[in-house]
PDB file of N, CA and C in Angstrom:
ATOM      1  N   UNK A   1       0.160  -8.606 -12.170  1.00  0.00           N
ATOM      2  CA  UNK A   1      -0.560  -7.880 -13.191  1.00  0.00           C
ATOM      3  C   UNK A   1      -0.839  -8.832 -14.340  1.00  0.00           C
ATOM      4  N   UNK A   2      -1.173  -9.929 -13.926  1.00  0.00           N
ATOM      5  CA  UNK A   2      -1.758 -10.746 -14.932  1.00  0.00           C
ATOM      6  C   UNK A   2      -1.682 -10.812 -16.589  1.00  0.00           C
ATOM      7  N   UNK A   3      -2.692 -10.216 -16.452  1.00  0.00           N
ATOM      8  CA  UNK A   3      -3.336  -9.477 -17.615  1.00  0.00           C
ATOM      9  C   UNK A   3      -2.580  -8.325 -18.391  1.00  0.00           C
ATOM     10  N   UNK A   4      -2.191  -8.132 -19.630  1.00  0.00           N
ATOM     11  CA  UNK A   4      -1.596  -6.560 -20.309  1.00  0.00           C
ATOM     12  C   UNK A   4      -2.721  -5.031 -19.726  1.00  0.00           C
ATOM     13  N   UNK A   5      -2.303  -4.833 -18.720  1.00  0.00           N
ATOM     14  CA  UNK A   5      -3.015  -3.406 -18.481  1.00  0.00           C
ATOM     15  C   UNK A   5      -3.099  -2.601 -19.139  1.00  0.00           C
ATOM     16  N   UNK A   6      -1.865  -2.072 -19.664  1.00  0.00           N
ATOM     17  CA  UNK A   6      -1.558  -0.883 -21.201  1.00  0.00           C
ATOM     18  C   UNK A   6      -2.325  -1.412 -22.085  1.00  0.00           C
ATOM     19  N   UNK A   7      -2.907  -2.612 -22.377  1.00  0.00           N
ATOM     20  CA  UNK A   7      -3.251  -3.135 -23.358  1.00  0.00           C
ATOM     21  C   UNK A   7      -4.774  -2.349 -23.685  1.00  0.00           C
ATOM     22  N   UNK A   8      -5.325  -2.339 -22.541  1.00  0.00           N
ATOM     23  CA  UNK A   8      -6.455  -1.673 -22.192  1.00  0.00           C
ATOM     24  C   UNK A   8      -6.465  -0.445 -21.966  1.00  0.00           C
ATOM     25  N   UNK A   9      -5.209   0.089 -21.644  1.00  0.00           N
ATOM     26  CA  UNK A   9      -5.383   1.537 -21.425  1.00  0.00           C
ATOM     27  C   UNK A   9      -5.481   1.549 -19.803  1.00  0.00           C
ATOM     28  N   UNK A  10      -4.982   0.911 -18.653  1.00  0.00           N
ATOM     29  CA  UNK A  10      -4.309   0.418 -17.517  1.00  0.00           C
ATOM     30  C   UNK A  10      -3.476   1.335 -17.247  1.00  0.00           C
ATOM     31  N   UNK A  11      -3.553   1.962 -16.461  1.00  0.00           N
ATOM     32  CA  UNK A  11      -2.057   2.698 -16.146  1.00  0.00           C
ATOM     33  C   UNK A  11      -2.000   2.639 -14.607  1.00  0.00           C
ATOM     34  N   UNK A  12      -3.002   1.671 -13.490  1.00  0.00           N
ATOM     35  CA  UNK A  12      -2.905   1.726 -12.089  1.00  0.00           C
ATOM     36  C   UNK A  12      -2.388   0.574 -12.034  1.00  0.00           C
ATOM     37  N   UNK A  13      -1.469  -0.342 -10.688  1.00  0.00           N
ATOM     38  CA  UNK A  13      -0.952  -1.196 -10.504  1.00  0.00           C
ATOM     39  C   UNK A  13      -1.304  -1.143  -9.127  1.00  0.00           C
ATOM     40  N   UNK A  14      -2.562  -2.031  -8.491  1.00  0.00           N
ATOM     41  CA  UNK A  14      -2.817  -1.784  -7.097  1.00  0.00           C
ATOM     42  C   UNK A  14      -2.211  -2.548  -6.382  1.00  0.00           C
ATOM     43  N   UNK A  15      -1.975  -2.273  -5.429  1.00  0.00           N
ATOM     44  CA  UNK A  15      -1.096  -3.040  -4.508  1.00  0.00           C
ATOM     45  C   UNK A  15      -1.667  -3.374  -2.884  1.00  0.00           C
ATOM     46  N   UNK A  16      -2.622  -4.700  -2.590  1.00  0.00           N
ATOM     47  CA  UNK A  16      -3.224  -4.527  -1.501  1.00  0.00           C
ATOM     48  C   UNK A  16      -2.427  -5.438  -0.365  1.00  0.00           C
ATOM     49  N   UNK A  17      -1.617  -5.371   0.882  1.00  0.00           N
ATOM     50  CA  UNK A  17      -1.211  -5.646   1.412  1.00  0.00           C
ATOM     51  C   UNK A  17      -2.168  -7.270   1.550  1.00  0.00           C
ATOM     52  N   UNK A  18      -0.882  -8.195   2.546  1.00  0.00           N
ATOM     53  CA  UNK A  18      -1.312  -9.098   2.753  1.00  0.00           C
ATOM     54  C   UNK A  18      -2.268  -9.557   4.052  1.00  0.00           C
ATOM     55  N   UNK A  19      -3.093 -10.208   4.471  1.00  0.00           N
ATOM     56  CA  UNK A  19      -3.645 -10.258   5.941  1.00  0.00           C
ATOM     57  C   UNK A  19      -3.329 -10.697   6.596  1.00  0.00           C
ATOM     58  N   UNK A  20      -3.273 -10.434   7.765  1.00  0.00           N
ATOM     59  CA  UNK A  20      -1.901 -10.640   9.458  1.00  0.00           C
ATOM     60  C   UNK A  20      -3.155 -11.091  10.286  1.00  0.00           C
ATOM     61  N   UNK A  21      -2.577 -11.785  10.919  1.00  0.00           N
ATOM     62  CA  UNK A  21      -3.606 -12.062  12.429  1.00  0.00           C
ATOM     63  C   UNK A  21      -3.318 -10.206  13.325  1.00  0.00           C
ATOM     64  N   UNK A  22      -4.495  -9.653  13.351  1.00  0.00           N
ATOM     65  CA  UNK A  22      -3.898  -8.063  13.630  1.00  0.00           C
ATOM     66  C   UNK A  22      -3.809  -8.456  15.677  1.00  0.00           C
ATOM     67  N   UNK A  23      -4.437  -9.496  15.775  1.00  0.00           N
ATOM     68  CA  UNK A  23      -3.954  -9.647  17.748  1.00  0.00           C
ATOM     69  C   UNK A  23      -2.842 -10.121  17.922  1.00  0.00           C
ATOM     70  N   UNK A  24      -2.015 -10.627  16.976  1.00  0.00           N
ATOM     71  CA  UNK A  24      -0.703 -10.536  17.442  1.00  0.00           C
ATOM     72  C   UNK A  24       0.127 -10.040  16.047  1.00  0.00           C
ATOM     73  N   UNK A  25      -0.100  -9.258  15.601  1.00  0.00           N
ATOM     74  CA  UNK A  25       0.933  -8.040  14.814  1.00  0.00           C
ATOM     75  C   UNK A  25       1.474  -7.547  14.894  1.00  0.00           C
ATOM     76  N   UNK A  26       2.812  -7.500  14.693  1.00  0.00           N
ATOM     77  CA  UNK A  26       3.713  -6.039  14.979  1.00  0.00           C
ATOM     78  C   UNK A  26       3.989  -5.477  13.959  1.00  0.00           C
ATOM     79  N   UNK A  27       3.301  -4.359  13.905  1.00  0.00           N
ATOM     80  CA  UNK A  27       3.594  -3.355  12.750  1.00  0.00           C
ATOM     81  C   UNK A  27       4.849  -2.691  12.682  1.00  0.00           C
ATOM     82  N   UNK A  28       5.430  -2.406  13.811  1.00  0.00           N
ATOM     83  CA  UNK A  28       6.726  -2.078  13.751  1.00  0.00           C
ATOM     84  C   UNK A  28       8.214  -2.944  13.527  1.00  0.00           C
ATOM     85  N   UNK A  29       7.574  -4.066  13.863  1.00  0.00           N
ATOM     86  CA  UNK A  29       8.953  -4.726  13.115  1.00  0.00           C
ATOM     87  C   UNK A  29       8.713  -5.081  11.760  1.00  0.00           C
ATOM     88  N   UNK A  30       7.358  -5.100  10.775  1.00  0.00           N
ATOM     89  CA  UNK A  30       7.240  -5.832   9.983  1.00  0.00           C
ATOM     90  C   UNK A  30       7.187  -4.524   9.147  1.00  0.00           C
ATOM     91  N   UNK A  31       7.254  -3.374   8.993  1.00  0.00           N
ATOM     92  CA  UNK A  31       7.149  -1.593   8.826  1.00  0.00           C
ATOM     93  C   UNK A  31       8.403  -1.980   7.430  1.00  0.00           C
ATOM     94  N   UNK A  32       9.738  -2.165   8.160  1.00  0.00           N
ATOM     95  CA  UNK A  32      11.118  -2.382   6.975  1.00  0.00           C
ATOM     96  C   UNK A  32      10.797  -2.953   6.258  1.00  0.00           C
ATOM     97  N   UNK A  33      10.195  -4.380   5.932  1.00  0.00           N
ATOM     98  CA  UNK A  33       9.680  -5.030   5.097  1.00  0.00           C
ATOM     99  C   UNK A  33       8.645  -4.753   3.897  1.00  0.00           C
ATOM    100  N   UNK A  34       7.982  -4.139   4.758  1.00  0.00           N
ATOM    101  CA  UNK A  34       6.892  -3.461   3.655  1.00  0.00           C
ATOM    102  C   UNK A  34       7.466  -2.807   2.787  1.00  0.00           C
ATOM    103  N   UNK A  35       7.845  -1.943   3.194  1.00  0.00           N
ATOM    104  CA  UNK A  35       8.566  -0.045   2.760  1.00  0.00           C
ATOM    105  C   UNK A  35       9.407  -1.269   1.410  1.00  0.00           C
ATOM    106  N   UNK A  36       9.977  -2.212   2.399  1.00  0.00           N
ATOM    107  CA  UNK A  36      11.069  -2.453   0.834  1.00  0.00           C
ATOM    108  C   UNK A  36      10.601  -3.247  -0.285  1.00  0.00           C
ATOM    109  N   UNK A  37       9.482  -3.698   0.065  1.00  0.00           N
ATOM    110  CA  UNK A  37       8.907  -4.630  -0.972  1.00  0.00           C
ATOM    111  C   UNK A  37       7.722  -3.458  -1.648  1.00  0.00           C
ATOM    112  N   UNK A  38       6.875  -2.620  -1.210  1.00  0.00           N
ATOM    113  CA  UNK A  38       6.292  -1.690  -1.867  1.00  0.00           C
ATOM    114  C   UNK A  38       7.361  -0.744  -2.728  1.00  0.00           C
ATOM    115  N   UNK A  39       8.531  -0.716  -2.457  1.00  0.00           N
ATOM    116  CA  UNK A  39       9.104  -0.102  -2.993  1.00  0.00           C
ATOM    117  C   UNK A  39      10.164  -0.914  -4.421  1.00  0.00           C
ATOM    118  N   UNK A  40       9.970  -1.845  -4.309  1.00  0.00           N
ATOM    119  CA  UNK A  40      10.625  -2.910  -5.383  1.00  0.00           C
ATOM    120  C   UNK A  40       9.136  -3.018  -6.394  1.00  0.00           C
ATOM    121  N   UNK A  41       8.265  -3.353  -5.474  1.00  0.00           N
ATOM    122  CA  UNK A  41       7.175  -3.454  -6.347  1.00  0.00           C
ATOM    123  C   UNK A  41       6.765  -2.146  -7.110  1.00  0.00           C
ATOM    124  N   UNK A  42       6.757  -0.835  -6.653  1.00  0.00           N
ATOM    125  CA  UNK A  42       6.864   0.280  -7.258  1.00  0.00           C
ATOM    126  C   UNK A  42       7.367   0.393  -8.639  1.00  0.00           C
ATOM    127  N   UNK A  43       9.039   0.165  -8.532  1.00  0.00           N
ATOM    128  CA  UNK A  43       9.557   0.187  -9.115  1.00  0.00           C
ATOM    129  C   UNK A  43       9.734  -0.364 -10.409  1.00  0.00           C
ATOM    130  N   UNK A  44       9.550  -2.423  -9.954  1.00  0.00           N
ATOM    131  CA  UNK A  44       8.922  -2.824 -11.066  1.00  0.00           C
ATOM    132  C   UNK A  44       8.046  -2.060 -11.984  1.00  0.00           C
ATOM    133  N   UNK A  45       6.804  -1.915 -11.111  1.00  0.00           N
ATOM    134  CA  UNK A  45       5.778  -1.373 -12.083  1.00  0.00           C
ATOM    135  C   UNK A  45       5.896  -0.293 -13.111  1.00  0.00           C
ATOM    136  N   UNK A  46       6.683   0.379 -12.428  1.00  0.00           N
ATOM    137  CA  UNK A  46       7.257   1.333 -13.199  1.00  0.00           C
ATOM    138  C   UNK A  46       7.803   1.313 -14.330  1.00  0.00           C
ATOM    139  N   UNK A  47       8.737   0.424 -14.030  1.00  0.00           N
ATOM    140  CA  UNK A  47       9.703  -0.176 -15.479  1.00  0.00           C
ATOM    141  C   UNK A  47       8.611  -0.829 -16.956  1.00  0.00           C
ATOM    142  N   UNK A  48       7.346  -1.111 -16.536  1.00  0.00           N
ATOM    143  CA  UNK A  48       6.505  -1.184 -17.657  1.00  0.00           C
ATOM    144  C   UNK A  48       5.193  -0.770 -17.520  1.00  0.00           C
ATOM    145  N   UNK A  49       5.318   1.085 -17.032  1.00  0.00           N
ATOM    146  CA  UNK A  49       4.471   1.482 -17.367  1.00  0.00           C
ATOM    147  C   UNK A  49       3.384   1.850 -16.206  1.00  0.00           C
ATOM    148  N   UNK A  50       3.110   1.550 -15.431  1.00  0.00           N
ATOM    149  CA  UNK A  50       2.140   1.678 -14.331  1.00  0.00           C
ATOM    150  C   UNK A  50       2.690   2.412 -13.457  1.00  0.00           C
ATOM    151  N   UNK A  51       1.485   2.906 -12.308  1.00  0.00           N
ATOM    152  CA  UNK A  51       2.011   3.737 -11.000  1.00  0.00           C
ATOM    153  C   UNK A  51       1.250   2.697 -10.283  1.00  0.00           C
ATOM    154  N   UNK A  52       2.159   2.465  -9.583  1.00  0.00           N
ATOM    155  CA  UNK A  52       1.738   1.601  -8.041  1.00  0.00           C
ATOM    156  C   UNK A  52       0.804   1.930  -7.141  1.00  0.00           C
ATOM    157  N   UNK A  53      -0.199   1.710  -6.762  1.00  0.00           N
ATOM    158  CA  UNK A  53      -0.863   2.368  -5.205  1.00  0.00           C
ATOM    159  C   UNK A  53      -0.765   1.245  -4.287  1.00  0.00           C
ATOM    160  N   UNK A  54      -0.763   1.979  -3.402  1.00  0.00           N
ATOM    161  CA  UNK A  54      -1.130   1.344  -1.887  1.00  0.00           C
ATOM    162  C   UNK A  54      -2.452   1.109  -1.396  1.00  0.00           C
ATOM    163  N   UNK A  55      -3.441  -0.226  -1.512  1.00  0.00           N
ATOM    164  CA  UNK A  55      -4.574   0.048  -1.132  1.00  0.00           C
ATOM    165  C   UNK A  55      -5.074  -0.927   0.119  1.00  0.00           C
ATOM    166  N   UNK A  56      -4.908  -0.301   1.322  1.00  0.00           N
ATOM    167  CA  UNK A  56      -5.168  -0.832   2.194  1.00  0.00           C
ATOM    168  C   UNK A  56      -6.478  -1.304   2.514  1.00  0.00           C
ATOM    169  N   UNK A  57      -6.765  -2.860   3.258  1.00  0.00           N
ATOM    170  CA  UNK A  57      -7.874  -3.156   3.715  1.00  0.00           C
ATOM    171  C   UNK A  57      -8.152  -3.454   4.908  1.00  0.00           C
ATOM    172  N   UNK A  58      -8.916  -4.252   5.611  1.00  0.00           N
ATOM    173  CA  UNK A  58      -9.707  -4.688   6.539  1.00  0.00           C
ATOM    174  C   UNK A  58      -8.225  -6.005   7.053  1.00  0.00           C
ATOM    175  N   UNK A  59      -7.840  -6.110   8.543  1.00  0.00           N
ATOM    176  CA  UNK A  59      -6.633  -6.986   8.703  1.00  0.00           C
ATOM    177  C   UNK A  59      -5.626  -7.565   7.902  1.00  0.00           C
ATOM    178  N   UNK A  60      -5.135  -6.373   7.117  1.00  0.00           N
ATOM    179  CA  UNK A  60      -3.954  -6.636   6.644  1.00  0.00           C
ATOM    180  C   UNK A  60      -3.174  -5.862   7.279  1.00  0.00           C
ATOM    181  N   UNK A  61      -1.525  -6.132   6.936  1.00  0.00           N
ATOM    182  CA  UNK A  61      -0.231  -5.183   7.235  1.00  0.00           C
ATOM    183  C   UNK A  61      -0.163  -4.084   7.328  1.00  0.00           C
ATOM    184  N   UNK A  62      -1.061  -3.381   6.355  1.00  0.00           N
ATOM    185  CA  UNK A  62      -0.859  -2.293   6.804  1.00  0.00           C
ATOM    186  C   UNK A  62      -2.818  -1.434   6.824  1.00  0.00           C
ATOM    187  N   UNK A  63      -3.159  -1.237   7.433  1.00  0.00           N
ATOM    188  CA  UNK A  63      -4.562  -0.993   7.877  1.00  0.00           C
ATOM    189  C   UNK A  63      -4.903   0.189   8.303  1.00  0.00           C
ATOM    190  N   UNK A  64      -4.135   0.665   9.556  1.00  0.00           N
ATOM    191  CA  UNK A  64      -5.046   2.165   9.923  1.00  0.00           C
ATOM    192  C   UNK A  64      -4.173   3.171   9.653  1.00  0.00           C
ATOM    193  N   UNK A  65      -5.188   4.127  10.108  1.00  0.00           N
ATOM    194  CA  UNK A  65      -4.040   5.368   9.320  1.00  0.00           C
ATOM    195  C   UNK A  65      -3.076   5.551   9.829  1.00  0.00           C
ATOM    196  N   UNK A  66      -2.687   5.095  10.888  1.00  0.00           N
ATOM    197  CA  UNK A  66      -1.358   5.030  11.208  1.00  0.00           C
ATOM    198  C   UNK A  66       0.024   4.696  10.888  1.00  0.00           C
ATOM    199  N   UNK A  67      -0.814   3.487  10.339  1.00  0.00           N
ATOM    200  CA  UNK A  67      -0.178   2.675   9.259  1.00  0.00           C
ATOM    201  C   UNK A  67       0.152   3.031   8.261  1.00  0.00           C
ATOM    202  N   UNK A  68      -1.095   3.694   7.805  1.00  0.00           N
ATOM    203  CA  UNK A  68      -0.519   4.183   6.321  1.00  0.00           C
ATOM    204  C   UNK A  68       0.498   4.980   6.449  1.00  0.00           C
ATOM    205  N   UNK A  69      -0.257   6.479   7.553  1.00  0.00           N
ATOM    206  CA  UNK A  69       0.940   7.461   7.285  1.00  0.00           C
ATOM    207  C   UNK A  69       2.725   7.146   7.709  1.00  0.00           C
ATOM    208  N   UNK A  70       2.732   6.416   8.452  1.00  0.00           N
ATOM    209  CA  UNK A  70       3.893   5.434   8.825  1.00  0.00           C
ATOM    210  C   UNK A  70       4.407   4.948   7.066  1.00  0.00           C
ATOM    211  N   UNK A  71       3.307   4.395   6.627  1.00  0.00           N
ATOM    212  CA  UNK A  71       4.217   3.607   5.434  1.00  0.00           C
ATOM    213  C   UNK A  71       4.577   4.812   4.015  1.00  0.00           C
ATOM    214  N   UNK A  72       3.648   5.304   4.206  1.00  0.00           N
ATOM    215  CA  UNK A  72       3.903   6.871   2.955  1.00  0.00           C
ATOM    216  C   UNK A  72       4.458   7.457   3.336  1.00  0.00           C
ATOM    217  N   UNK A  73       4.902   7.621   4.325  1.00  0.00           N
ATOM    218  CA  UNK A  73       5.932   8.471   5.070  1.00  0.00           C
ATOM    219  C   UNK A  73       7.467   8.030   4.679  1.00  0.00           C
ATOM    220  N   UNK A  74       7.444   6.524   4.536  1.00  0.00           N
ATOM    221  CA  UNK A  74       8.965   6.093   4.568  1.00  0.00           C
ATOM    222  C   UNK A  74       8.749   5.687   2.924  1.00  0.00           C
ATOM    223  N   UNK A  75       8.031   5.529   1.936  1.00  0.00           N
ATOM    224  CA  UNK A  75       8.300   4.818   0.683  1.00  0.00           C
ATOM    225  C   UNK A  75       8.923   5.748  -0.074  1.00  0.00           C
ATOM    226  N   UNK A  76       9.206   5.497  -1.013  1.00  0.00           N
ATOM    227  CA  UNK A  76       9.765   5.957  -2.100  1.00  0.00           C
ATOM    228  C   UNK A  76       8.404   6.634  -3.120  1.00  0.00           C
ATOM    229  N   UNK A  77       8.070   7.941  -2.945  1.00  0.00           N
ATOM    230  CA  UNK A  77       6.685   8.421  -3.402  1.00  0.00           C
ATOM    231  C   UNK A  77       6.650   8.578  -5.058  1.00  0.00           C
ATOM    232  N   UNK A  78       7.926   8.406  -5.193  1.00  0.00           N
ATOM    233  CA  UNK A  78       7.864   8.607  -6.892  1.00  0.00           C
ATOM    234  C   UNK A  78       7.333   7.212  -7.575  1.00  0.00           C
ATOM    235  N   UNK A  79       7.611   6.336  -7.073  1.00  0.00           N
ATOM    236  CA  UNK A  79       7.100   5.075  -7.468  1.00  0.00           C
ATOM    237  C   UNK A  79       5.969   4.374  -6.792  1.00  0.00           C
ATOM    238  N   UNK A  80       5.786   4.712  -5.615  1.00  0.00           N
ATOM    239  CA  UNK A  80       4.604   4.026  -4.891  1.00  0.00           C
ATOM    240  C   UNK A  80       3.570   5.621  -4.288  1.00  0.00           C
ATOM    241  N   UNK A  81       2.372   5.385  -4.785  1.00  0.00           N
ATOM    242  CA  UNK A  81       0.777   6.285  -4.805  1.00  0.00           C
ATOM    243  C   UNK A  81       0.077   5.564  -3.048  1.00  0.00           C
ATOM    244  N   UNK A  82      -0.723   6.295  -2.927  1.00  0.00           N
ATOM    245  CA  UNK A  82      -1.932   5.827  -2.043  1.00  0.00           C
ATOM    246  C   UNK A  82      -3.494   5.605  -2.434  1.00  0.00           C
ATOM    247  N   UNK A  83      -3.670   4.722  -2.950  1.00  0.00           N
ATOM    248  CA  UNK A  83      -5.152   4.365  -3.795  1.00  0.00           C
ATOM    249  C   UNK A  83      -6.088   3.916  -2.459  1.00  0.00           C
ATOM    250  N   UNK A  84      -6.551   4.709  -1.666  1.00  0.00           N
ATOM    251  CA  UNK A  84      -6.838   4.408  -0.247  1.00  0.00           C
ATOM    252  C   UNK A  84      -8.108   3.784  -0.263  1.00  0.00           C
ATOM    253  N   UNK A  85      -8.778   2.934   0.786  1.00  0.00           N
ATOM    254  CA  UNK A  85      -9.870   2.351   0.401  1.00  0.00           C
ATOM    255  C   UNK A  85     -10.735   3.260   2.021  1.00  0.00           C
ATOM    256  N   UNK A  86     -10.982   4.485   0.836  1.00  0.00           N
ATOM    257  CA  UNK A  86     -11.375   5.559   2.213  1.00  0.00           C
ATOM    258  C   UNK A  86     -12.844   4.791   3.323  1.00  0.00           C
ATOM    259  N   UNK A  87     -13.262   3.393   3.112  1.00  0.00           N
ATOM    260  CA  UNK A  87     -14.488   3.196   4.114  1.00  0.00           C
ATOM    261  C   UNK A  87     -13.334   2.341   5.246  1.00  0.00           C
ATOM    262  N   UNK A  88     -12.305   1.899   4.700  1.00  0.00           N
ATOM    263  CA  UNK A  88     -11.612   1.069   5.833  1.00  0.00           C
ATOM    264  C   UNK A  88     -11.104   2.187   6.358  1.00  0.00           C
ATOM    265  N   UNK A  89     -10.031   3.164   6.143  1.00  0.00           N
ATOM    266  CA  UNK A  89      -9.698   4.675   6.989  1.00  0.00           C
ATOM    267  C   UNK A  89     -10.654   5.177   8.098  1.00  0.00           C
ATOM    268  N   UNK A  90     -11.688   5.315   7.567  1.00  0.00           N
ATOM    269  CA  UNK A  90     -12.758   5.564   8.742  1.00  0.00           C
ATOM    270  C   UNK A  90     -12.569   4.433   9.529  1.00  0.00           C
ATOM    271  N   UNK A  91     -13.590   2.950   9.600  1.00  0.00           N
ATOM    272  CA  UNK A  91     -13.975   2.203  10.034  1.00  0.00           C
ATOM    273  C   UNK A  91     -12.735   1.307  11.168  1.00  0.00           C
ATOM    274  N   UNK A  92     -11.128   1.594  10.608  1.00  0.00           N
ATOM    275  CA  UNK A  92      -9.646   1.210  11.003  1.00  0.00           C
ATOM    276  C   UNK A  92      -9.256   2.504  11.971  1.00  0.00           C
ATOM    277  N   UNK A  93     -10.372   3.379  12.637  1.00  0.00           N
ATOM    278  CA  UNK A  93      -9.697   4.897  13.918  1.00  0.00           C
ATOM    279  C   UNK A  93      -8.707   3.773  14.789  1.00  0.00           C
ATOM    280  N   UNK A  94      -8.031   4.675  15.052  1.00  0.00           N
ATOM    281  CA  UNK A  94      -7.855   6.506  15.188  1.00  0.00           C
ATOM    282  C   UNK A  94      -7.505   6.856  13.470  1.00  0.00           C
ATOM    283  N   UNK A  95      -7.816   8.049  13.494  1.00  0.00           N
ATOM    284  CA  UNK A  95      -6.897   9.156  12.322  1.00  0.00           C
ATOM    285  C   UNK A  95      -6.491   9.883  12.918  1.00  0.00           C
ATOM    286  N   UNK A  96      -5.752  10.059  12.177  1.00  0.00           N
ATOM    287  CA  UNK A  96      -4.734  11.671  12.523  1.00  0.00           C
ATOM    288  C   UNK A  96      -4.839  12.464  11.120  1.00  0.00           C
ATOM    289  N   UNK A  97      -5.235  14.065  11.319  1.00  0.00           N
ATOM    290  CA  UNK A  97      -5.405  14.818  10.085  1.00  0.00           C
ATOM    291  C   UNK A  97      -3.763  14.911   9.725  1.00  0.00           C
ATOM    292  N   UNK A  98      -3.566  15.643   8.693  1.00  0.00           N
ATOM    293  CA  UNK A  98      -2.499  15.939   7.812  1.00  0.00           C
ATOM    294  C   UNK A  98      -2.845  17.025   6.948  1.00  0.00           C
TER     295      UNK A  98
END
């Protein structure tokens, strides 16, 4: 967060995963990792002021909705949001409703 966000009147802290080679990815072993670092990072943010989102893209860690709901499923929701980047959701099928 670079920059003073509050400074501006900032109150989002986006959080866009990193990019994986997705042909050889395993989302399931790399799943614990996330959860605990979105959730440290949450937290941080928290401590001065911001709400965290989750904004997934195009071959990163965490990408389809599977993913997501997998990762919002296990975070800590008081500190980490879903700021979704709804054209990759489509374009990243399958979905599953909720």
């Amino acid at each position: 967060m670079g920059r003073h966000p509050q400074k501006y009147g900032g109150i989002i802290g986006v959080l866009r995963p990193n990019h994986v080679n997705r042909a050889t990815y395993d989302f399931k072993a790399a799943k614990p990792g996330i959860v605990a670092t979105l959730n440290d990072a949450g937290k941080a943010l928290a401590d001065i002021g911001l709400i965290a989102t989750l904004h997934q893209h195009t071959d990163t860690c965490v990408m389809t909705s599977e993913e997501v709901y997998a990762v919002m499923e296990a975070v800590d929701t008081r500190y980490v949001k879903f700021g979704p980047m709804s054209a990759q959701l489509a374009k990243a099928a399958p979905t599953r409703s909720k």
